[in-house]
C-alpha atoms as a PDB file:
ATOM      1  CA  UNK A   1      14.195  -0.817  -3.056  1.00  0.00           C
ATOM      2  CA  UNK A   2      14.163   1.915  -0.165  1.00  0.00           C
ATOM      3  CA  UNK A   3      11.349   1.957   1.746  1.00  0.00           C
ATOM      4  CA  UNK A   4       9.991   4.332   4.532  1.00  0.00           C
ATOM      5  CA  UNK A   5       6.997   3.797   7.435  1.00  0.00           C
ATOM      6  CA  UNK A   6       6.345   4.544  11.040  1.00  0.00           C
ATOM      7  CA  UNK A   7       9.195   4.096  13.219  1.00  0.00           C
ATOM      8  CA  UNK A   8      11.155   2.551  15.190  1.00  0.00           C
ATOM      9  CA  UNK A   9      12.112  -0.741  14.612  1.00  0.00           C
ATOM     10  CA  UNK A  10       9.806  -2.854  15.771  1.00  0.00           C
ATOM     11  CA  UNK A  11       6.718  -1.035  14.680  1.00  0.00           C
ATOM     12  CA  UNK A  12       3.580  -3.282  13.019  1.00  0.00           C
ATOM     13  CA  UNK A  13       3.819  -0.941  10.449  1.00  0.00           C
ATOM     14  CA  UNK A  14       8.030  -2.171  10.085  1.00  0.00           C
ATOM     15  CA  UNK A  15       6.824  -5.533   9.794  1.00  0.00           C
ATOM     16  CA  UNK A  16       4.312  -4.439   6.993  1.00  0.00           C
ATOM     17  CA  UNK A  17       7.096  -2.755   5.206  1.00  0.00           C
ATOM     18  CA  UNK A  18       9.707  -5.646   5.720  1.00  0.00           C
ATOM     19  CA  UNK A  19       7.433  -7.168   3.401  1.00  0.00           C
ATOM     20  CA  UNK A  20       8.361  -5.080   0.330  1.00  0.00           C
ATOM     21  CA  UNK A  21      11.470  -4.015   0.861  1.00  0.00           C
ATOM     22  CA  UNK A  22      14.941  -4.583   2.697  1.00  0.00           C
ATOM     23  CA  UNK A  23      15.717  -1.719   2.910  1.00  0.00           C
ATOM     24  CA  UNK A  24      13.591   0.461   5.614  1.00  0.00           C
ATOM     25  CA  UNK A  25      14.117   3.677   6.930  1.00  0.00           C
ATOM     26  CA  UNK A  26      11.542   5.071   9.436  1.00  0.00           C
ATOM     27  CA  UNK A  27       9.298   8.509  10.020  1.00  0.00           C
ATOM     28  CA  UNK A  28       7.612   9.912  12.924  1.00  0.00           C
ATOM     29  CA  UNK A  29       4.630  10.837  11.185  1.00  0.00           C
ATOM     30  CA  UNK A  30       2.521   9.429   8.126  1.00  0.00           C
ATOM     31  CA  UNK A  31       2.208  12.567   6.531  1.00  0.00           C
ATOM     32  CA  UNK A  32       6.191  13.184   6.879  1.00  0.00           C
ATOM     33  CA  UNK A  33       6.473   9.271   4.729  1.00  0.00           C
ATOM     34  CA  UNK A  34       3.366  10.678   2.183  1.00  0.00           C
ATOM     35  CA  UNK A  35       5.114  14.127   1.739  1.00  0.00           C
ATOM     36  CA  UNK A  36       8.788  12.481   1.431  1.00  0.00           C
ATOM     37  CA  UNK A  37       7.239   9.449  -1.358  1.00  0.00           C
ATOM     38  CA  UNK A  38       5.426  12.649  -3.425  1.00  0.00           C
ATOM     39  CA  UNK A  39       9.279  14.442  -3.599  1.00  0.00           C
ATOM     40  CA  UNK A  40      10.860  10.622  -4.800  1.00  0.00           C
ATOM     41  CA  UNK A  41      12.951  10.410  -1.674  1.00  0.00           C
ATOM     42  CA  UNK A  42      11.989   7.143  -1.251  1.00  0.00           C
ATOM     43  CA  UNK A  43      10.454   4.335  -3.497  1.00  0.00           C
ATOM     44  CA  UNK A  44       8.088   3.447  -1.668  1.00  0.00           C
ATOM     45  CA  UNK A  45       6.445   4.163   1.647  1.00  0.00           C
ATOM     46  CA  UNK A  46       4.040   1.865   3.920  1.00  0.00           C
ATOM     47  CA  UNK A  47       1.555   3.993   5.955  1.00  0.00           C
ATOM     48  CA  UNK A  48      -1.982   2.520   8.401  1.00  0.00           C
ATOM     49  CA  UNK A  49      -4.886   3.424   6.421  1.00  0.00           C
ATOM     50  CA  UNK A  50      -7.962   1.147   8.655  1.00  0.00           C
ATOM     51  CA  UNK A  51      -7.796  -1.002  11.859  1.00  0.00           C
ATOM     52  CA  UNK A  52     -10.783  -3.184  11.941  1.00  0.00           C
ATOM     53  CA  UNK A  53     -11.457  -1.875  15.500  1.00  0.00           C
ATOM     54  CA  UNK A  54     -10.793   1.865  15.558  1.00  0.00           C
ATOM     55  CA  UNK A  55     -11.493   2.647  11.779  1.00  0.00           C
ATOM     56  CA  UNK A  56      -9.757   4.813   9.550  1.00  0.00           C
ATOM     57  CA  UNK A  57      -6.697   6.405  10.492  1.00  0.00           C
ATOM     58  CA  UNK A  58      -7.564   9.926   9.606  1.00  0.00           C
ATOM     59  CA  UNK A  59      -3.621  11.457   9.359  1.00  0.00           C
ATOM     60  CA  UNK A  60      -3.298   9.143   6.378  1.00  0.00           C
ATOM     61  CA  UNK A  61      -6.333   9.933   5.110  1.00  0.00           C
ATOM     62  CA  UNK A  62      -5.850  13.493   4.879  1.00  0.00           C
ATOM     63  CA  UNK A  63      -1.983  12.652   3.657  1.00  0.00           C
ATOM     64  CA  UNK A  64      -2.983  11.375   0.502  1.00  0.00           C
ATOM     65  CA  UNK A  65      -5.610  14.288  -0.358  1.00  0.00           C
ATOM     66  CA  UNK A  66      -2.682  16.705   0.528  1.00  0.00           C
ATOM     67  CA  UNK A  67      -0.020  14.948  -1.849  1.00  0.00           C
ATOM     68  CA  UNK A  68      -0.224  13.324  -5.014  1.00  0.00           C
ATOM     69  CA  UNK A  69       1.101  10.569  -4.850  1.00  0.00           C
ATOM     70  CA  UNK A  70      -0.118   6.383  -5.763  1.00  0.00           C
ATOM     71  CA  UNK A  71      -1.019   3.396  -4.005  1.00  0.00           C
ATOM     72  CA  UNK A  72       0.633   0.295  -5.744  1.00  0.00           C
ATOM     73  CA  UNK A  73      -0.551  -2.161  -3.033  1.00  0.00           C
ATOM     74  CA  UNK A  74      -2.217  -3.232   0.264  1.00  0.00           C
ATOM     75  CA  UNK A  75      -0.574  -5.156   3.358  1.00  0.00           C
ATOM     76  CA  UNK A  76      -3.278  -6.726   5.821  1.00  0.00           C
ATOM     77  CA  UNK A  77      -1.933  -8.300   8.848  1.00  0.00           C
ATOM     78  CA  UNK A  78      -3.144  -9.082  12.343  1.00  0.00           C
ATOM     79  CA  UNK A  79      -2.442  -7.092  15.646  1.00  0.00           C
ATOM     80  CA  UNK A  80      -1.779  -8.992  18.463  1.00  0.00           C
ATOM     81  CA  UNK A  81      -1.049  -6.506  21.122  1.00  0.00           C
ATOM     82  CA  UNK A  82       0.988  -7.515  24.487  1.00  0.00           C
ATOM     83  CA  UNK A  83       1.521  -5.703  27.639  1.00  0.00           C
ATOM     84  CA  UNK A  84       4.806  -5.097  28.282  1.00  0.00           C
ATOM     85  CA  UNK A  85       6.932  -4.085  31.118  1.00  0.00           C
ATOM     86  CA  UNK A  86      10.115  -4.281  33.775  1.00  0.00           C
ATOM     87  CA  UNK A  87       7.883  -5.540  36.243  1.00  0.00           C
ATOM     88  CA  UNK A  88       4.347  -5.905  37.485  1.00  0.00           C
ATOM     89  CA  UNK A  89       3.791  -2.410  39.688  1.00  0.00           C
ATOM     90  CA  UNK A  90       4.110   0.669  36.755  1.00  0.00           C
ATOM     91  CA  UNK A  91       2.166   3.975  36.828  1.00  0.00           C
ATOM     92  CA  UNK A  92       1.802   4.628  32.820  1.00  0.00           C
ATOM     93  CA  UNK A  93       0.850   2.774  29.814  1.00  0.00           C
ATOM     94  CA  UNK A  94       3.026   4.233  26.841  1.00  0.00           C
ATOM     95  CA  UNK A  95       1.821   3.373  23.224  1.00  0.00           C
ATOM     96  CA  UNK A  96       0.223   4.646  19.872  1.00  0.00           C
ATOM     97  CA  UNK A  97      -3.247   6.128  20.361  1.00  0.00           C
ATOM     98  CA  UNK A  98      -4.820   3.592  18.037  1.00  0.00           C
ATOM     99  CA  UNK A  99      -2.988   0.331  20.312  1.00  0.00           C
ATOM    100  CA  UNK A 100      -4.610   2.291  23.186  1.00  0.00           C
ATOM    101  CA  UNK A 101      -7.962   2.579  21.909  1.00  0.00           C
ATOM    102  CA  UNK A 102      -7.993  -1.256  20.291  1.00  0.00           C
ATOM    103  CA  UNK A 103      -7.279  -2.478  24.145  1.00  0.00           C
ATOM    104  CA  UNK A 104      -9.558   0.261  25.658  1.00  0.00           C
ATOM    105  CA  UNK A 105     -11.882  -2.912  27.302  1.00  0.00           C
ATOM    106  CA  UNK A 106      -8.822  -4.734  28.835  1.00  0.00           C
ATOM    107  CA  UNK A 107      -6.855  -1.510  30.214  1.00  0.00           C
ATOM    108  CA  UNK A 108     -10.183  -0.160  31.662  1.00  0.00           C
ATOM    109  CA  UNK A 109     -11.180  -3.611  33.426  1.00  0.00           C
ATOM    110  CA  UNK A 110      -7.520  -4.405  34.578  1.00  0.00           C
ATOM    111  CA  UNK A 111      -5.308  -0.980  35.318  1.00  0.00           C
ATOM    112  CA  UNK A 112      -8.347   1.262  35.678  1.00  0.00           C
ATOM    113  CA  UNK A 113      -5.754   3.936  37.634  1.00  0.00           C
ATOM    114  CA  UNK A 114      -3.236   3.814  34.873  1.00  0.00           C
ATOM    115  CA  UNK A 115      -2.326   7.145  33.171  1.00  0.00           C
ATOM    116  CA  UNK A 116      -2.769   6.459  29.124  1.00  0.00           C
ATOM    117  CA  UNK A 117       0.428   8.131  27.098  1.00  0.00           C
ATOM    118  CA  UNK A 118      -0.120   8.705  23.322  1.00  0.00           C
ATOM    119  CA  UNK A 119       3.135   8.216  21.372  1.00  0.00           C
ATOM    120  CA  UNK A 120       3.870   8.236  17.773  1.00  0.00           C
ATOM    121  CA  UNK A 121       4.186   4.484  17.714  1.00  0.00           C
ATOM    122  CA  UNK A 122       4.123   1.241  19.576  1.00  0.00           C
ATOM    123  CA  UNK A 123       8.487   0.497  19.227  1.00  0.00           C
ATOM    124  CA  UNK A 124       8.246   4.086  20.883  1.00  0.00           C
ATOM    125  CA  UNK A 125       6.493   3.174  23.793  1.00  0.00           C
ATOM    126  CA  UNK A 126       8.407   0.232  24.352  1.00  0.00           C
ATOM    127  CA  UNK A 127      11.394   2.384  24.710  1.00  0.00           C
ATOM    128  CA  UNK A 128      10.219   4.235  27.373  1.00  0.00           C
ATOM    129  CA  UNK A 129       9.176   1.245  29.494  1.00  0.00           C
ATOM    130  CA  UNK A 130      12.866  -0.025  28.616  1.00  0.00           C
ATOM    131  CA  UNK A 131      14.079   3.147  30.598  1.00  0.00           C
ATOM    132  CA  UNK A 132      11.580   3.909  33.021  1.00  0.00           C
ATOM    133  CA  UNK A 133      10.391   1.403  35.161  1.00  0.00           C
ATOM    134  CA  UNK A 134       7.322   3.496  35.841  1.00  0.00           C
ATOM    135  CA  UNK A 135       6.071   2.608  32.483  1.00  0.00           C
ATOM    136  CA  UNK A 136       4.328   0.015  30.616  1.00  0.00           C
ATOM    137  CA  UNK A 137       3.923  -0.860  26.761  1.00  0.00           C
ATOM    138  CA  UNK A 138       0.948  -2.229  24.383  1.00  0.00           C
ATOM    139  CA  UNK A 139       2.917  -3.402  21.280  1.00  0.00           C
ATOM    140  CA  UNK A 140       3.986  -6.657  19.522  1.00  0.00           C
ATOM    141  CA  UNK A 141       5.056  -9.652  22.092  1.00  0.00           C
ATOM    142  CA  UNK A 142       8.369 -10.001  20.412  1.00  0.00           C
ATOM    143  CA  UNK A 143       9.129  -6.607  21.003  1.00  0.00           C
ATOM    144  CA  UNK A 144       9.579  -7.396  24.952  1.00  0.00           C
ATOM    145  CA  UNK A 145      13.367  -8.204  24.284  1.00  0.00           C
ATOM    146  CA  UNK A 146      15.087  -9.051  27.554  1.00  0.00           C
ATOM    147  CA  UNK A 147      14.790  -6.116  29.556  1.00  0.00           C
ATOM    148  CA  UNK A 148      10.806  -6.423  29.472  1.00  0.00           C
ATOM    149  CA  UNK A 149       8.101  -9.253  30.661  1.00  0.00           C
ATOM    150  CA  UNK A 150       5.490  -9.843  28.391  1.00  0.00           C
ATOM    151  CA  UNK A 151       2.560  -9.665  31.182  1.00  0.00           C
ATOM    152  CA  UNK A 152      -0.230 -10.446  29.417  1.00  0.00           C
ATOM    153  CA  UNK A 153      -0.570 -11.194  25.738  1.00  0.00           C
ATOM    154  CA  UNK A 154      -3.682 -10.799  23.093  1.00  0.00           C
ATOM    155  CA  UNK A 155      -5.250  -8.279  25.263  1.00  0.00           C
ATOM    156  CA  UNK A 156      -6.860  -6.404  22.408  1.00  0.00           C
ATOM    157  CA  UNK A 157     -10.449  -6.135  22.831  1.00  0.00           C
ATOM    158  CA  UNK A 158     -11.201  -8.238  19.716  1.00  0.00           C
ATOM    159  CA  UNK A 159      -9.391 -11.256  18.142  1.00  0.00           C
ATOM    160  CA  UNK A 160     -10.218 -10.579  14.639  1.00  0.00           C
ATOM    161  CA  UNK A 161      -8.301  -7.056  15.436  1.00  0.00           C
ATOM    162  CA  UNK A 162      -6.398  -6.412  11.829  1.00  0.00           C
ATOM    163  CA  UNK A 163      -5.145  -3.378  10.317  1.00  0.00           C
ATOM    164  CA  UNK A 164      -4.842  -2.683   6.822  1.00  0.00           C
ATOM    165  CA  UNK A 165      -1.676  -1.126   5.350  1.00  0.00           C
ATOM    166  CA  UNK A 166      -1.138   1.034   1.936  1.00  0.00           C
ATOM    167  CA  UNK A 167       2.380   0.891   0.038  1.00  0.00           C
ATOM    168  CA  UNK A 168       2.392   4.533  -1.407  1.00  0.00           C
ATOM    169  CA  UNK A 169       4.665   5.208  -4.622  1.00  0.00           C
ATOM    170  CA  UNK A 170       5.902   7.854  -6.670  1.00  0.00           C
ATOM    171  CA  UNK A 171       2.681   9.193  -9.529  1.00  0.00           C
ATOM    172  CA  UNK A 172       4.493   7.545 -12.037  1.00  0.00           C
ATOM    173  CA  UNK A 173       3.975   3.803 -10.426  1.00  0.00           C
ATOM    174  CA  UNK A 174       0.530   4.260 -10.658  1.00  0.00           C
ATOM    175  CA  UNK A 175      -1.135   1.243 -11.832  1.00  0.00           C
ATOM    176  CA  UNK A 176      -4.336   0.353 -13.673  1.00  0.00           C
ATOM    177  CA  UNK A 177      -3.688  -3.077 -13.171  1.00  0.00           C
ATOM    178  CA  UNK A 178      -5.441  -4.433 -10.229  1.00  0.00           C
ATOM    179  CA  UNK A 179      -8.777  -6.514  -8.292  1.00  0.00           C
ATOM    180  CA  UNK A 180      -9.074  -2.704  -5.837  1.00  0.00           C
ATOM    181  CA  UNK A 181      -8.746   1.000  -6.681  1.00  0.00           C
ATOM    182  CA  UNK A 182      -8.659   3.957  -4.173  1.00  0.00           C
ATOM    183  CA  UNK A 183      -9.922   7.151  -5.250  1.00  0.00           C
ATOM    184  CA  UNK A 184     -10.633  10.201  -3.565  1.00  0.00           C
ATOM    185  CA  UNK A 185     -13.621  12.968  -4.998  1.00  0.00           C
ATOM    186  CA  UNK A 186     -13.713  16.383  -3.921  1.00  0.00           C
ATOM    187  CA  UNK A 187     -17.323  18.003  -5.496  1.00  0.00           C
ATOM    188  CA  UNK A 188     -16.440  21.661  -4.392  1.00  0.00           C
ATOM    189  CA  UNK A 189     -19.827  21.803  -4.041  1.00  0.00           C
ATOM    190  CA  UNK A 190     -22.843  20.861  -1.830  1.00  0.00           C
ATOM    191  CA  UNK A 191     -26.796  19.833  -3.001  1.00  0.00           C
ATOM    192  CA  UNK A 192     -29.068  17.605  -1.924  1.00  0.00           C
ATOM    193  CA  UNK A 193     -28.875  14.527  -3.623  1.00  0.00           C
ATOM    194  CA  UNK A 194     -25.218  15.160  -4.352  1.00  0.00           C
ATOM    195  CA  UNK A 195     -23.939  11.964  -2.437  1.00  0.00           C
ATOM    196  CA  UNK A 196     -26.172  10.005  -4.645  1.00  0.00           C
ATOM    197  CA  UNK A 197     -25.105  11.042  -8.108  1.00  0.00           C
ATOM    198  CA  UNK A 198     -21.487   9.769  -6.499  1.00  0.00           C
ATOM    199  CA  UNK A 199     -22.089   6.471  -5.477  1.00  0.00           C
ATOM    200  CA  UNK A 200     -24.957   5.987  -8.725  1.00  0.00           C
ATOM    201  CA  UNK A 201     -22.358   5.141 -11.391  1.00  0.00           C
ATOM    202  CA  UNK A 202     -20.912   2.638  -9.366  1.00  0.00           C
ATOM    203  CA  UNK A 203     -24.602   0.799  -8.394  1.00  0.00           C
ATOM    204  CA  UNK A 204     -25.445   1.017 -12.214  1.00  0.00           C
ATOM    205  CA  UNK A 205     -21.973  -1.069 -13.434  1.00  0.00           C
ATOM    206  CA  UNK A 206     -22.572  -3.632 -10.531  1.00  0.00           C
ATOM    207  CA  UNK A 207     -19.178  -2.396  -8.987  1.00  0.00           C
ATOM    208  CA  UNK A 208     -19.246  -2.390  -4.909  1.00  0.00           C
ATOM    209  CA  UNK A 209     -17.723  -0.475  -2.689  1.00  0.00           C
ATOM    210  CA  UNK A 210     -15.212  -1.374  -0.092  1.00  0.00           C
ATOM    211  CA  UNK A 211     -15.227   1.403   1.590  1.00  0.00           C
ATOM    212  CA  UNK A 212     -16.512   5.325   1.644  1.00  0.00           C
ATOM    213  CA  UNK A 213     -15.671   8.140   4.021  1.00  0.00           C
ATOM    214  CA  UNK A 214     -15.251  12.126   3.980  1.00  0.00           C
ATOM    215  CA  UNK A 215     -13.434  14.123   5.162  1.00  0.00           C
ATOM    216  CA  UNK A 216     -13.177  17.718   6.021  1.00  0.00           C
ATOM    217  CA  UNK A 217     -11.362  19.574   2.707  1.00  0.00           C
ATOM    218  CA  UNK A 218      -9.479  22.137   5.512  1.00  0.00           C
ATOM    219  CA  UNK A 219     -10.919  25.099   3.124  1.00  0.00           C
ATOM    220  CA  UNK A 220     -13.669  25.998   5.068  1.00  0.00           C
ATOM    221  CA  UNK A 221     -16.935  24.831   7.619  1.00  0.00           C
ATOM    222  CA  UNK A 222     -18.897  22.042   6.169  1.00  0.00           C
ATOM    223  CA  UNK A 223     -16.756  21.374   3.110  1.00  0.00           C
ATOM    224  CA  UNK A 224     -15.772  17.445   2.507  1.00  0.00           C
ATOM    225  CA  UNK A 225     -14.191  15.199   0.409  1.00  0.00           C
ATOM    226  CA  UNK A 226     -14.498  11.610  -0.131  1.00  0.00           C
ATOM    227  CA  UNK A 227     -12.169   8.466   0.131  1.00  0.00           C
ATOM    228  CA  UNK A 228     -13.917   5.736  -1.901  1.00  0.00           C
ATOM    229  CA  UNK A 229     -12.021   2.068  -2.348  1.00  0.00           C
ATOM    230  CA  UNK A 230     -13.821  -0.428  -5.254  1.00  0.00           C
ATOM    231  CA  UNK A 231     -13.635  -3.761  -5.847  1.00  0.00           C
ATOM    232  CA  UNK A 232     -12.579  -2.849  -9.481  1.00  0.00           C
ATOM    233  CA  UNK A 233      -9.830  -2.047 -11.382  1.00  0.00           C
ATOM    234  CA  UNK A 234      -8.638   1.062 -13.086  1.00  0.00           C
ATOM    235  CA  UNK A 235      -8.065  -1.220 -16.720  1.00  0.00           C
ATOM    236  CA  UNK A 236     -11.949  -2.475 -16.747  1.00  0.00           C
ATOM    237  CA  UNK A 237     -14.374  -0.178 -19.136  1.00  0.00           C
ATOM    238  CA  UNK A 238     -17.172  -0.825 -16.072  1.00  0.00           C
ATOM    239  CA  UNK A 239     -14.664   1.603 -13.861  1.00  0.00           C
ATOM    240  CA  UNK A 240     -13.303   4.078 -16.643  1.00  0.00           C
ATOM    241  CA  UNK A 241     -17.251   4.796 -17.331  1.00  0.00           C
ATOM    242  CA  UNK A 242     -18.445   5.029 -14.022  1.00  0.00           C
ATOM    243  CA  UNK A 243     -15.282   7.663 -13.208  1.00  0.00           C
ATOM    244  CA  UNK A 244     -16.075   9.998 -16.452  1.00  0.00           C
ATOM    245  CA  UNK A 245     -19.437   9.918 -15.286  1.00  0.00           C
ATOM    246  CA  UNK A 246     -18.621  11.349 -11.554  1.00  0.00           C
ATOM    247  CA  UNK A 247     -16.326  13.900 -13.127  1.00  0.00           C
ATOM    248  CA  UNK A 248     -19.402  15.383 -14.870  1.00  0.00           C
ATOM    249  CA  UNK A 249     -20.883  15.886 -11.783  1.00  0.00           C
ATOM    250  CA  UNK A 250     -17.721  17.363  -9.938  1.00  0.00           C
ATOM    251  CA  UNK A 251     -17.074  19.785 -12.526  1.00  0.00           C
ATOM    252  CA  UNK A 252     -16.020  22.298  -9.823  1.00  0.00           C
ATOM    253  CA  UNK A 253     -13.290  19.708  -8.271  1.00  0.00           C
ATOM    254  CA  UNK A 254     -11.307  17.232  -9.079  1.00  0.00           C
ATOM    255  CA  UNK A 255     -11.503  13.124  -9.069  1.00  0.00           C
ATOM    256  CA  UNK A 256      -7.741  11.721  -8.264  1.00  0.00           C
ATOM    257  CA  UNK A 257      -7.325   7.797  -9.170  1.00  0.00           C
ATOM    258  CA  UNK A 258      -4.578   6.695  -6.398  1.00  0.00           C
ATOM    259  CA  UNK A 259      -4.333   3.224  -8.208  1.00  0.00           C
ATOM    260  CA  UNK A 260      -5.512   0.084  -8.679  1.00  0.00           C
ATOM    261  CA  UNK A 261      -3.383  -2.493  -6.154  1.00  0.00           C
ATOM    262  CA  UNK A 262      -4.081  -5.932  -5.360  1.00  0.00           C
ATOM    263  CA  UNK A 263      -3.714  -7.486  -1.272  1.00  0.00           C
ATOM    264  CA  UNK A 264      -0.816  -8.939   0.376  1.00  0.00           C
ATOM    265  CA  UNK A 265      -1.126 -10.761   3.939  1.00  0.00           C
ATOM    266  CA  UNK A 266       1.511 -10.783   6.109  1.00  0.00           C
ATOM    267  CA  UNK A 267       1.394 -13.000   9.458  1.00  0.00           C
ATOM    268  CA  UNK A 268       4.814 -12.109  10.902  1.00  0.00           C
END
């Protein structure tokens, strides 16, 4: 099975995917692995979707509205971020915005003069500190190799930090099969009370919800959809009642069933 996530080698997202396949090719972006999944270039892909400390990760969020494709699974594993370096003096922390944010606490408290770099991943900032002495890296301990010191490990400013991961598939892997089911609503409209008549059929059938954000739709000012995760499956009656019931309200949009998935935990 081919597989594609967030590269380099050496990414937490890699070690997600390493999980499901053998065969793992890598992307700068998450929308480049949704968009190249949707065209059946690949498989499978393995994208963030929620860190326990920073939230949703919003480029996969808007990903899956944009393409149609399914989720067949999700990967939680835990973050232990390290600081990484050629030595103790350096002048920039390089790493992926969320890494940053998750150690916000411990880069504030101990290198309040450091310069913060953004990069598409956390393998990505360790290659810069490889070459540049200048530069530091938040990423996976293991990753320090022998050109870097690992100068300070677990510095994440929680311990429970965990971030879950979504295998995305072709539409024709889409599953009913399942314990969770991501779905995302788009009303094309806006009322009061509008909200409610969502999230109703799901009180009434005793089915909770994991999870519920919007979204801007990108069409214009003030128009959202919603990303809603349930602890149900796709197969049960409860689910398939509550959905036909939504779609009566969103006549003017659209209700797309990603899949129903079960969990996978991966410690290394």
């Amino acid at each position: 099975m081919r597989a594609i996530t967030l590269g380099p080698s050496g990414t937490y997202s890699h070690r997600a995917a390493r999980s499901i396949a053998a065969d793992i090719e890598f992307s700068e972006s998450v929308t480049g692995i949704v968009e190249r999944v949707a065209a059946e270039e690949f498989e499978r892909g393995v994208i963030p979707i929620e860190n326990s400390i920073e939230g949703s990760v919003t480029e996969s969020l808007d990903a899956l509205a944009e393409y149609d494709v399914a989720v067949v699974k999700e990967i939680v594993t835990p973050i232990r971020h390290a600081l990484l370096a050629q030595g103790p003096e350096f002048e920039v922390v390089a790493s992926h915005a969320q890494a940053l944010a998750q150690c916000r606490s411990y880069l504030e408290s101990s290198y309040p003069d450091v310069v913060l770099e953004s990069v598409s991943s956390t393998a990505r900032g360790v290659e810069q500190a490889r070459n540049d002495p200048t530069v530091a890296a938040i990423a996976r301990p293991d990753n320090s190799g022998e050109q870097l010191d690992v100068l300070a490990k677990d510095i994440q400013d929680r311990s429970s930090n965990a971030t879950r991961f979504v295998v995305v598939a072709p539409t024709g892997e889409r599953s009913a099969a399942g314990g969770k089911t991501s779905l995302i609503i788009y009303p094309e409209a806006d009322h009061p009370g509008l909200l409610l008549e969502l999230l109703e059929p799901f009180a009434e059938r005793d089915i909770n919800l994991s999870r519920i954000e919007s979204r801007p739709s990108g069409d214009r000012l003030g128009d959202y959809l919603f990303h809603i995760d349930i602890n149900a499956g796709l197969y049960e009656e409860r689910t398939q009642r509550a959905l036909e019931e939504i779609e009566t309200v969103v006549q003017a949009g659209w209700v797309r069933r990603l899949g129903s998935y079960d969990t996978k935990h991966v410690l290394e």
